[in-house]
C-alpha atoms as a PDB file:
ATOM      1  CA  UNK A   1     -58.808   9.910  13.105  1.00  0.00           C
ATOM      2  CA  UNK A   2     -54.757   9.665  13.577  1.00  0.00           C
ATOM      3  CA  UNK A   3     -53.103  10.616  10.990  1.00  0.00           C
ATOM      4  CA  UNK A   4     -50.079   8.220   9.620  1.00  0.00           C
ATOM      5  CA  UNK A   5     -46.728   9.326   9.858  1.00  0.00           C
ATOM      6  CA  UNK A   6     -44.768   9.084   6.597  1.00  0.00           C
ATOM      7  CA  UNK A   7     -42.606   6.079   8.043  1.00  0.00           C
ATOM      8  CA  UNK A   8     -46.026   4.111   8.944  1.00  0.00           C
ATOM      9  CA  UNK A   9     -47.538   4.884   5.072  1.00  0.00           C
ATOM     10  CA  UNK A  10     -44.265   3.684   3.917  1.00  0.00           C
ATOM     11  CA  UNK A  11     -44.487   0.244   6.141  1.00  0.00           C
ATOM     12  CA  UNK A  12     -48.266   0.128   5.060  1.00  0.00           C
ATOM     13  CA  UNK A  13     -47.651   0.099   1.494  1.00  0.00           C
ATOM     14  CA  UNK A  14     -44.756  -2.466   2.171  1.00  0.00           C
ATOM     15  CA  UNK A  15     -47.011  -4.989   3.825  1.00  0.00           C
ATOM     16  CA  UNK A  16     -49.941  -4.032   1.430  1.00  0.00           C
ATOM     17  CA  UNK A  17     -48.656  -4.242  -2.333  1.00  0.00           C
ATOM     18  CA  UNK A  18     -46.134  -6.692  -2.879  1.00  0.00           C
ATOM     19  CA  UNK A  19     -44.484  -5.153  -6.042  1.00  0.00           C
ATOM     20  CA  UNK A  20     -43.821  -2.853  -4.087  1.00  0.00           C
ATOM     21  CA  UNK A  21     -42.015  -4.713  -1.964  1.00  0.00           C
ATOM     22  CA  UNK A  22     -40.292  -6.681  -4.092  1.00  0.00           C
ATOM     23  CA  UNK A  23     -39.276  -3.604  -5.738  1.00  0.00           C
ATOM     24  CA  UNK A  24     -37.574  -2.834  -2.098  1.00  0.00           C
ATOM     25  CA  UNK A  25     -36.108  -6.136  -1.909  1.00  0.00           C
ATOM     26  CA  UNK A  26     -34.416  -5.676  -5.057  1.00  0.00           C
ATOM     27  CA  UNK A  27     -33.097  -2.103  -4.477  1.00  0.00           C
ATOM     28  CA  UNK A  28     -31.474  -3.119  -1.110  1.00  0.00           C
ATOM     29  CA  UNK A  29     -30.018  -6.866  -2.720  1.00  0.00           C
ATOM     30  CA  UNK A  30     -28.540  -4.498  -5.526  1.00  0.00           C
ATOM     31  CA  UNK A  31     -26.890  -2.411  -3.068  1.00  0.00           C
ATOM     32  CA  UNK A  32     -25.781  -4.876  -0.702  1.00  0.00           C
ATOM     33  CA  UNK A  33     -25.008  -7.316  -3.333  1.00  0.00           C
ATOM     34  CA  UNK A  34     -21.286  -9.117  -3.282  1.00  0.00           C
ATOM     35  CA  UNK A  35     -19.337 -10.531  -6.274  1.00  0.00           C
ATOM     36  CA  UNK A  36     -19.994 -14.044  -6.125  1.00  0.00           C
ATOM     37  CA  UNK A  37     -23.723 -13.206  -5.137  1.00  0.00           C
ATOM     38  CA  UNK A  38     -24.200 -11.535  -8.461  1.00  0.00           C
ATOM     39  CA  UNK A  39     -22.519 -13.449 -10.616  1.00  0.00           C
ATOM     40  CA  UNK A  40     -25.059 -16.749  -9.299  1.00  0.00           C
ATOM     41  CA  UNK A  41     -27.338 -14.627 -10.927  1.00  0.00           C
ATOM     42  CA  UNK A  42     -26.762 -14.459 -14.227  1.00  0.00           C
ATOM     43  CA  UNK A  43     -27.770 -16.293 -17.367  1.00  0.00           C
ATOM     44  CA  UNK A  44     -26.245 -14.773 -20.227  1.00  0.00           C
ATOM     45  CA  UNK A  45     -22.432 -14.936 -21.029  1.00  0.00           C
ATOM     46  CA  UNK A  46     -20.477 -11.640 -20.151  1.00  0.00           C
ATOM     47  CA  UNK A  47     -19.569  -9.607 -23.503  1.00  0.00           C
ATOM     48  CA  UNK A  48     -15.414  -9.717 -24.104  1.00  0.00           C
ATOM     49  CA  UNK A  49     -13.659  -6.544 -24.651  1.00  0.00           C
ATOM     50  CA  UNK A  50     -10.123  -5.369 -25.036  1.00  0.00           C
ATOM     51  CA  UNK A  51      -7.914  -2.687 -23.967  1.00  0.00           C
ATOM     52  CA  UNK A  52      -4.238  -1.567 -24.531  1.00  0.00           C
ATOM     53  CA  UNK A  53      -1.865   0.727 -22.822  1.00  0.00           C
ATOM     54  CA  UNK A  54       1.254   1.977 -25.315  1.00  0.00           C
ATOM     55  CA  UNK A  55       4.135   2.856 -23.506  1.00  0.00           C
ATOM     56  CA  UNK A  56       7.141   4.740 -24.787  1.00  0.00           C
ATOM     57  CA  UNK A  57      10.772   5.088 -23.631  1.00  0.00           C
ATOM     58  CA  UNK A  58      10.014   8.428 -21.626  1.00  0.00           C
ATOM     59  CA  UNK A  59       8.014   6.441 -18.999  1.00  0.00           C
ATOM     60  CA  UNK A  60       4.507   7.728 -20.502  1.00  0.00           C
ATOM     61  CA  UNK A  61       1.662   5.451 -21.219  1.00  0.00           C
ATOM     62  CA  UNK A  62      -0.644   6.449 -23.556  1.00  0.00           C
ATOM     63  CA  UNK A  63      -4.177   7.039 -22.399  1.00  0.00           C
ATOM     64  CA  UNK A  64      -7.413   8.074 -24.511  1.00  0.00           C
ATOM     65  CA  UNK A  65     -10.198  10.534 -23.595  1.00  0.00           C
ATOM     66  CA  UNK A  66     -13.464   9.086 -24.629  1.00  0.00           C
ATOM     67  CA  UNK A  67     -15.467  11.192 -26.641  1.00  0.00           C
ATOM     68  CA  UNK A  68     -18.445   9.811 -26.987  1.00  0.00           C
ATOM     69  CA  UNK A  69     -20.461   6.312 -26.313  1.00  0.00           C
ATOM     70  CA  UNK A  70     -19.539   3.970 -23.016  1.00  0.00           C
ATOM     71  CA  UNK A  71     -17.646   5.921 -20.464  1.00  0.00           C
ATOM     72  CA  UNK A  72     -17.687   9.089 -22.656  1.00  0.00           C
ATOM     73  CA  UNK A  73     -15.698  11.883 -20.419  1.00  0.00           C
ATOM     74  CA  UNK A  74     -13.494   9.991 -19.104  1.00  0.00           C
ATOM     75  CA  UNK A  75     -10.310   9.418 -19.242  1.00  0.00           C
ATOM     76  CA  UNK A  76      -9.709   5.249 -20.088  1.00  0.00           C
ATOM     77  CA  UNK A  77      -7.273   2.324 -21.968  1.00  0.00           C
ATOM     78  CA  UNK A  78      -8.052   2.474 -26.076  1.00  0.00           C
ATOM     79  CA  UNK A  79      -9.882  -0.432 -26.675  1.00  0.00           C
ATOM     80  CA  UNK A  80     -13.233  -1.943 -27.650  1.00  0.00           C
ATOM     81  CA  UNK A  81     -15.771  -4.771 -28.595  1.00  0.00           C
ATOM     82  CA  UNK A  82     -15.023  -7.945 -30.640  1.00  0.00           C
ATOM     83  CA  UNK A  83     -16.514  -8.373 -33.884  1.00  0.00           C
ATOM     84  CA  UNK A  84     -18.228 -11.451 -33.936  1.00  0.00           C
ATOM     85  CA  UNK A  85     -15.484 -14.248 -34.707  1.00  0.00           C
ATOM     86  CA  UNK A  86     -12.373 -12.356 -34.204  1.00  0.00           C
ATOM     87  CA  UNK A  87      -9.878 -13.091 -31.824  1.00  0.00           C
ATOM     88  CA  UNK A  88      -9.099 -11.070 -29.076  1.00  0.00           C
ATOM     89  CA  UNK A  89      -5.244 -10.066 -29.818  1.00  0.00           C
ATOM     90  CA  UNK A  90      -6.449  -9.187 -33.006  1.00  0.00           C
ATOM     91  CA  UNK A  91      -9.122  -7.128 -31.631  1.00  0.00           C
ATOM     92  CA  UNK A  92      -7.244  -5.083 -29.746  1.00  0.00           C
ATOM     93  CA  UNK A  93      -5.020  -4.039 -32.501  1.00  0.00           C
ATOM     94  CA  UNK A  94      -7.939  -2.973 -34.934  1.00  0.00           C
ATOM     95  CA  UNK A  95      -9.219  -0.954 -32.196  1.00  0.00           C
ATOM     96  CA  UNK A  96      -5.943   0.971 -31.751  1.00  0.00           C
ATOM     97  CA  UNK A  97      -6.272   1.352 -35.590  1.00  0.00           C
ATOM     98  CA  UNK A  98      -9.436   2.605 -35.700  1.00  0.00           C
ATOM     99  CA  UNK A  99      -9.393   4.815 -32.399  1.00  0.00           C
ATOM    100  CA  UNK A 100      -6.050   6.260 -32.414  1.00  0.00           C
ATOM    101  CA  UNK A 101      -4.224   5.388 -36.157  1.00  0.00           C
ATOM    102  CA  UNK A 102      -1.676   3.276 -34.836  1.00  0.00           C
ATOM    103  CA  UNK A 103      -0.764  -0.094 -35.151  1.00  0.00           C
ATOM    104  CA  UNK A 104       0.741  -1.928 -31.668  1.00  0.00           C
ATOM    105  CA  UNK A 105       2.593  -4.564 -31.877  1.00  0.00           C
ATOM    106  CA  UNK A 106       4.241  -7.761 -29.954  1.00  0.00           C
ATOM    107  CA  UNK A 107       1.538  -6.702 -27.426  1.00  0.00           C
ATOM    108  CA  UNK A 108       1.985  -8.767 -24.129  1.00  0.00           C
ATOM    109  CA  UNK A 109      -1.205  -9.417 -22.620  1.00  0.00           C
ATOM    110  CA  UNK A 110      -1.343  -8.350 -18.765  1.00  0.00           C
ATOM    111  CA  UNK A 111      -4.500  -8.366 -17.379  1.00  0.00           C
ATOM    112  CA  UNK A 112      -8.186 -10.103 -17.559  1.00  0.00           C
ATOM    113  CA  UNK A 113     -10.514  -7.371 -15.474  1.00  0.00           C
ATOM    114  CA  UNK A 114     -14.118  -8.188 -15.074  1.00  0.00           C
ATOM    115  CA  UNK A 115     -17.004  -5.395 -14.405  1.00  0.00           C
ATOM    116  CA  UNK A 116     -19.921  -6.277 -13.122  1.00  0.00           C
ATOM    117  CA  UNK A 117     -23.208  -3.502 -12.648  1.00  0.00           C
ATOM    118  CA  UNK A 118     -25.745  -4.959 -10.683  1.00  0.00           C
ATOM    119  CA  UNK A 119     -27.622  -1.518 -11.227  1.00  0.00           C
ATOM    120  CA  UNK A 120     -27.414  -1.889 -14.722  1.00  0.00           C
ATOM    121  CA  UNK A 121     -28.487  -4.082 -17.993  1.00  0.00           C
ATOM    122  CA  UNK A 122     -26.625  -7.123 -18.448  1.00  0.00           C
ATOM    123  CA  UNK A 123     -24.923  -5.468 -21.755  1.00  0.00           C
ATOM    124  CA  UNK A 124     -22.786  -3.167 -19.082  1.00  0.00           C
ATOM    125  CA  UNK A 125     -20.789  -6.508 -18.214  1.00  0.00           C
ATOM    126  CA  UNK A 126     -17.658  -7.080 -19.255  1.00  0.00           C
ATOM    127  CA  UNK A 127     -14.677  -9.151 -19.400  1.00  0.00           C
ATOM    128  CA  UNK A 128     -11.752  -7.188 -20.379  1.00  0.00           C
ATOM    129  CA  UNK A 129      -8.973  -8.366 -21.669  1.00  0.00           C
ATOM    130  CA  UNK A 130      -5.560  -5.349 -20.981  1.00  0.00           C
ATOM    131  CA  UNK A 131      -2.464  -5.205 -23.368  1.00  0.00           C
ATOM    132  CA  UNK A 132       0.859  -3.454 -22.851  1.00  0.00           C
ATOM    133  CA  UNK A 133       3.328  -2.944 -25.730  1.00  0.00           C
ATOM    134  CA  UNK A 134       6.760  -0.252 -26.153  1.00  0.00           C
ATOM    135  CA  UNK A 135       6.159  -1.318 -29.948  1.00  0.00           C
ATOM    136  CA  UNK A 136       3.942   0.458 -32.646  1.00  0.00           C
ATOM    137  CA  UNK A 137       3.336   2.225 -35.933  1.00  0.00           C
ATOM    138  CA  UNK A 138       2.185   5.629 -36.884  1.00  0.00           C
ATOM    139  CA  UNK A 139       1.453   8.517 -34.646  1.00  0.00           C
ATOM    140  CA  UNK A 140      -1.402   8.586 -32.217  1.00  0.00           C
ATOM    141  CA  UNK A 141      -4.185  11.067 -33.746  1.00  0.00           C
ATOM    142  CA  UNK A 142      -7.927  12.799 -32.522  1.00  0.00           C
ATOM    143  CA  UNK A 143     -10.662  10.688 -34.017  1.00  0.00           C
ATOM    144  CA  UNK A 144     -14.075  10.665 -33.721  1.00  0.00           C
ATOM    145  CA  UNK A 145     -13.919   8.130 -30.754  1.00  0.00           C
ATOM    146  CA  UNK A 146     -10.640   8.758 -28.917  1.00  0.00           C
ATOM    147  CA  UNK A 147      -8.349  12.167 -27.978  1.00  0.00           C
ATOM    148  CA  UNK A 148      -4.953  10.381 -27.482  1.00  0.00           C
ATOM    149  CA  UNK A 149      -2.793  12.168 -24.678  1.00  0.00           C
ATOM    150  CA  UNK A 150       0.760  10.898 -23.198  1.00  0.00           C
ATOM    151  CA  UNK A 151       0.548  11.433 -19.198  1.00  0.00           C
ATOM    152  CA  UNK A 152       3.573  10.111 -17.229  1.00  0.00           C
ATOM    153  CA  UNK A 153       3.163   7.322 -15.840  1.00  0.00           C
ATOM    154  CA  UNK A 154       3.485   8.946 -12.125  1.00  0.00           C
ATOM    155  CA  UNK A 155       1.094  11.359 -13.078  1.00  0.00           C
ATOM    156  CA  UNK A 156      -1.984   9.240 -14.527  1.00  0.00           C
ATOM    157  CA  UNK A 157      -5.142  10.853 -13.874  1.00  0.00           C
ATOM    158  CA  UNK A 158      -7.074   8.236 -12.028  1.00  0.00           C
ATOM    159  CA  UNK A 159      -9.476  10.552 -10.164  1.00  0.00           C
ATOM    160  CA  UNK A 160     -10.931  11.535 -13.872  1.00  0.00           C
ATOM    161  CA  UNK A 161     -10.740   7.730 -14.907  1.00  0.00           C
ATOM    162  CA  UNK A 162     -13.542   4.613 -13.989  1.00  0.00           C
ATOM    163  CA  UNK A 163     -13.239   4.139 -10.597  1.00  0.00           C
ATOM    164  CA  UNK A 164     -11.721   0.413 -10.679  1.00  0.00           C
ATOM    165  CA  UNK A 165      -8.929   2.062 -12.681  1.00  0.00           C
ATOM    166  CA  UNK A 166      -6.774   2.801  -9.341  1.00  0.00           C
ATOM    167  CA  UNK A 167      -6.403  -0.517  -8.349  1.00  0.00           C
ATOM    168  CA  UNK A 168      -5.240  -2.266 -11.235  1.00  0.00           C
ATOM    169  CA  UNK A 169      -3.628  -0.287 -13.461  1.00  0.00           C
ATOM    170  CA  UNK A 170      -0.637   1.073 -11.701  1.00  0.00           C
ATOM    171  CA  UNK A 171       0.270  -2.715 -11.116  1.00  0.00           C
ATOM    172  CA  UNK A 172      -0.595  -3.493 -14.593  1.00  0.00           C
ATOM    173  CA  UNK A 173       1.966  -0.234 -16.058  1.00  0.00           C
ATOM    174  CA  UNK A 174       4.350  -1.556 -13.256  1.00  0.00           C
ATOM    175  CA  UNK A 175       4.609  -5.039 -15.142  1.00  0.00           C
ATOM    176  CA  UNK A 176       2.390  -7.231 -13.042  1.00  0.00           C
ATOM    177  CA  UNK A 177      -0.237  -9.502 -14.447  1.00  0.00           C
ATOM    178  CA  UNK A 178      -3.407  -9.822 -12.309  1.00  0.00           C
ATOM    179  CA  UNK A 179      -6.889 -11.354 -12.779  1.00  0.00           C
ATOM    180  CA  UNK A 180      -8.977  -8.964 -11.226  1.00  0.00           C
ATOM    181  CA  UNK A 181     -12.863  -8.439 -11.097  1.00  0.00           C
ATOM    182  CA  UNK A 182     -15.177  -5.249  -9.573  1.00  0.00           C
ATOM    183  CA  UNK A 183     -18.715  -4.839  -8.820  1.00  0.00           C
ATOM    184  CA  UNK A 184     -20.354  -1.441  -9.109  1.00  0.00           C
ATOM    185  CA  UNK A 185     -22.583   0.664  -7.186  1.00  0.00           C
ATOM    186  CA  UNK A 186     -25.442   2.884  -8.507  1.00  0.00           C
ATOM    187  CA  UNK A 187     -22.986   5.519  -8.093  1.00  0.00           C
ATOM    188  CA  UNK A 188     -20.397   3.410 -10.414  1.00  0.00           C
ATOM    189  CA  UNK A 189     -17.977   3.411  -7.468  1.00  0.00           C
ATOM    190  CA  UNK A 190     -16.462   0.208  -6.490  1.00  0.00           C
ATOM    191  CA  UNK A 191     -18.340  -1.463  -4.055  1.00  0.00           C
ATOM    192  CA  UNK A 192     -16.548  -5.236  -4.076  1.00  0.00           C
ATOM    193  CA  UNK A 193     -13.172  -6.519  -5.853  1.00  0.00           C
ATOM    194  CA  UNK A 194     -10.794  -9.135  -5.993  1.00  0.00           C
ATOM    195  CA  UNK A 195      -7.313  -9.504  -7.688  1.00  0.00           C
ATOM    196  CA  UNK A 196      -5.095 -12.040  -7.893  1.00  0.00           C
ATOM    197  CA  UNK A 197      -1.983 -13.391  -9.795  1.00  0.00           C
ATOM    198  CA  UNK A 198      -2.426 -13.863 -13.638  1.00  0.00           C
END
């Protein structure tokens, strides 16, 4: 008898059970998978979220570290979800409240930045809608969601941010609007993008 090397047991099972194979299938479309590819495939509306970037007179932007829940560890914008029938300005103010005790205002809205996680459930989706404002009461405080820190906006730590982060926001803190949208690898880097003009 010849015994199989492991690339011809791997071949045989992918001929021989075919969840297997769609399970193969599926792996490589995920990882090969382009923006307008992915979005053909979906059937349920992409969750709205909000975002906003306070900057003061010293050229610093005001950045959160996330303590805990989505993209805890990092470095990101203060925002959050709606609640159901709120509007999005108004969203993105009560999140600012409720994160870091302040209250922006005449925010100027910048940015609309999709994410999209093949990898992931459909609840990781989101269309997020970025704020600027030089306008705001109260100081920024620690709570249980959000450590507030002032970085310069030269010195921005992108490398300890989401990995779209890079490519948007410097244009974003420069005064640019943009429409911009970035699909995900299993290793959350980006794997596809597109920006344009807002």
């Amino acid at each position: 008898m010849v015994s199989k090397k492991p690339f011809d047991i791997e071949i045989t099972m992918y001929h021989t059970y075919p969840d297997i194979r769609k399970l193969f299938n599926s792996i490589h479309v995920k990882r090969h998978m382009r923006i307008k590819d992915y979005l053909a495939t979906l059937e349920e509306p992409i969750e709205k979220r909000t975002l906003c970037f306070l900057v003061n007179g010293k050229d610093e932007v005001l950045i959160g570290k996330k303590k805990r829940g989505f993209g805890a560890g990092n470095y990101l914008g203060i925002g959050g979800k709606l609640e159901q029938g709120e509007e999005i300005e108004r969203a993105a103010i009560r999140e600012m409240q409720e994160e870091a005790t302040i209250t922006p205002k005449n925010l100027q809205k910048m940015a609309v930045v999709t994410f999209l996680f093949p990898g992931k459930p459909h609840k990781w989706n989101q269309e997020v809608h970025v704020f600027r404002t030089s306008s705001w009461q109260g100081e920024p405080r620690e709570t249980e969601e959000i450590i507030p820190v002032w970085f310069k906006i030269a010195e921005v730590p992108y490398t300890l941010m989401w990995d779209d982060n890079q490519y948007w926001l410097p244009q974003v803190l420069a005064g640019k609007k943009l429409r911009g949208i970035f699909l995900f690898n299993d290793k959350l880097k980006v794997e596809d993008s597109e920006m344009k003009p807002y």
